[in-house]
Protein backbone atom coordinates (compact mmCIF):
# COMPACT_ATOMS: atom_id res chain seq x y z
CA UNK A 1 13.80 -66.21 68.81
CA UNK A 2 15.81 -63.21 67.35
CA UNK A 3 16.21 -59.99 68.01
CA UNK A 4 18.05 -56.91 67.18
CA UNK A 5 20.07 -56.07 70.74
CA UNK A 6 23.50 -58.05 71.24
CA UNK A 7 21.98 -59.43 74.29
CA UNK A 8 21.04 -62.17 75.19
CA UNK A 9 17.75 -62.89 76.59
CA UNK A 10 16.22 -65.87 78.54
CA UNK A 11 12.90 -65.38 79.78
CA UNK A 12 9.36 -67.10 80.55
CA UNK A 13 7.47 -68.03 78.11
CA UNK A 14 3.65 -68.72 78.57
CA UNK A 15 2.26 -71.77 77.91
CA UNK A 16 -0.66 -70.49 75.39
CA UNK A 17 1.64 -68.81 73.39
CA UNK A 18 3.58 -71.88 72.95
CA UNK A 19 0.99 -74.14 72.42
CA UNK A 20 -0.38 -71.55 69.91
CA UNK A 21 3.20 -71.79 67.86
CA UNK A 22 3.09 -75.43 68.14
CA UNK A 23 -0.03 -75.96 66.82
CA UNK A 24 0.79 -73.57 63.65
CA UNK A 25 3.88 -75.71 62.93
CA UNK A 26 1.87 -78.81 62.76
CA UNK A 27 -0.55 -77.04 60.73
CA UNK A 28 1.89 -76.17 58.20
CA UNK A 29 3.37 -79.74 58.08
CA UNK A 30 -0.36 -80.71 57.30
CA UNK A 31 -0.61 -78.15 54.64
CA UNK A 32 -0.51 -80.89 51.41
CA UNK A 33 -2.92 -82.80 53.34
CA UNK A 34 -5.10 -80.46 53.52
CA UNK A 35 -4.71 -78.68 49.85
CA UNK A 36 -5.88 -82.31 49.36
CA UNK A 37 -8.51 -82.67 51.36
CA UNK A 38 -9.69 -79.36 50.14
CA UNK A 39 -9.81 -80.90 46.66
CA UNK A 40 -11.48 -83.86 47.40
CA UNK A 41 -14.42 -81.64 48.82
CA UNK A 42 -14.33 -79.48 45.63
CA UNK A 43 -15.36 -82.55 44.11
CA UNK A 44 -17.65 -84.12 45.59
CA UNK A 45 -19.32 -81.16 47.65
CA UNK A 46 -21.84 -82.95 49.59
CA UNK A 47 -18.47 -84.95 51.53
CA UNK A 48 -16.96 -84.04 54.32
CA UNK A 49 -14.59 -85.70 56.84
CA UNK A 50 -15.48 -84.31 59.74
CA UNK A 51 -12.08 -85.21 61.96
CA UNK A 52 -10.50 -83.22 59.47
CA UNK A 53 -12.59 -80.23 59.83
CA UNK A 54 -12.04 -80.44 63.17
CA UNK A 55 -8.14 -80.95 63.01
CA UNK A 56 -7.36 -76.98 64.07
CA UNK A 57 -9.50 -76.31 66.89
CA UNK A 58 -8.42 -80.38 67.99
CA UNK A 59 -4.57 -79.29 67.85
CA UNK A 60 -4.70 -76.22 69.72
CA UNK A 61 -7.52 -77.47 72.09
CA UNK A 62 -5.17 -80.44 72.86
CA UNK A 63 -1.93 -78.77 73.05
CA UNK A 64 -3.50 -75.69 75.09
CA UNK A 65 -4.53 -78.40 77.71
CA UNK A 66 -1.19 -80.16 77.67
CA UNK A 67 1.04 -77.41 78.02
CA UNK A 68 -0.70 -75.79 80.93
CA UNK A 69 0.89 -76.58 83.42
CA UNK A 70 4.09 -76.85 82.22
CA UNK A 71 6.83 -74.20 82.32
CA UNK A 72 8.34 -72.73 79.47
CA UNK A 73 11.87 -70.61 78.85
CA UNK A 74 12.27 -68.31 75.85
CA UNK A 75 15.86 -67.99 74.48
CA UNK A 76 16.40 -64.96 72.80
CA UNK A 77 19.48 -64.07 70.59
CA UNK A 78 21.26 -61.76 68.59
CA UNK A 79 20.58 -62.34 64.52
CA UNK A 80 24.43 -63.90 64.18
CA UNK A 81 24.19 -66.10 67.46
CA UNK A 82 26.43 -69.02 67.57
CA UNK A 83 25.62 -71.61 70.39
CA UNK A 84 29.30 -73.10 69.79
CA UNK A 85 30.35 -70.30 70.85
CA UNK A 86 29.58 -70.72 74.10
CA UNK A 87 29.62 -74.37 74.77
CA UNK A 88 33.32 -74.95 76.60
């Protein structure tokens, strides 16, 4: 993440917040099969494919339970931040 201050920031980060971001990435990268899937049913109305109405509440049902217990660490930089840097 990126912020404004010339600090840098490393904090927690809570699990349903990052299982929340997670599952909107993989929703975008399902975007064209979706536009798709929403044209199929435009089509043929009465069809449905039900795994793939259910693929949103699935992801973030799934990764919500996954990430749970697991313990997170939010990096937070400056907008010009340069890992190099500070890698000796």
């Amino acid at each position: 993440m990126v912020h404004s201050d010339e600090r840098i920031l490393i904090e927690p980060a809570d699990p349903a917040t990052v299982a929340d971001r997670l599952a909107y990435a993989i929703e975008f990268e399902l975007t064209s099969l979706m536009s798709h899937y929403r044209a199929f049913k435009f089509a043929f109305p009465g069809m449905r494919n039900e795994f793939l109405e259910r693929v949103p509440n699935l992801l973030r049902d799934t990764l919500q339970q996954a990430l749970a217990p697991k313990r997170f660490t939010r990096f937070i930089t400056p907008p010009q931040f340069r890992f190099q840097t500070y890698i000796r």
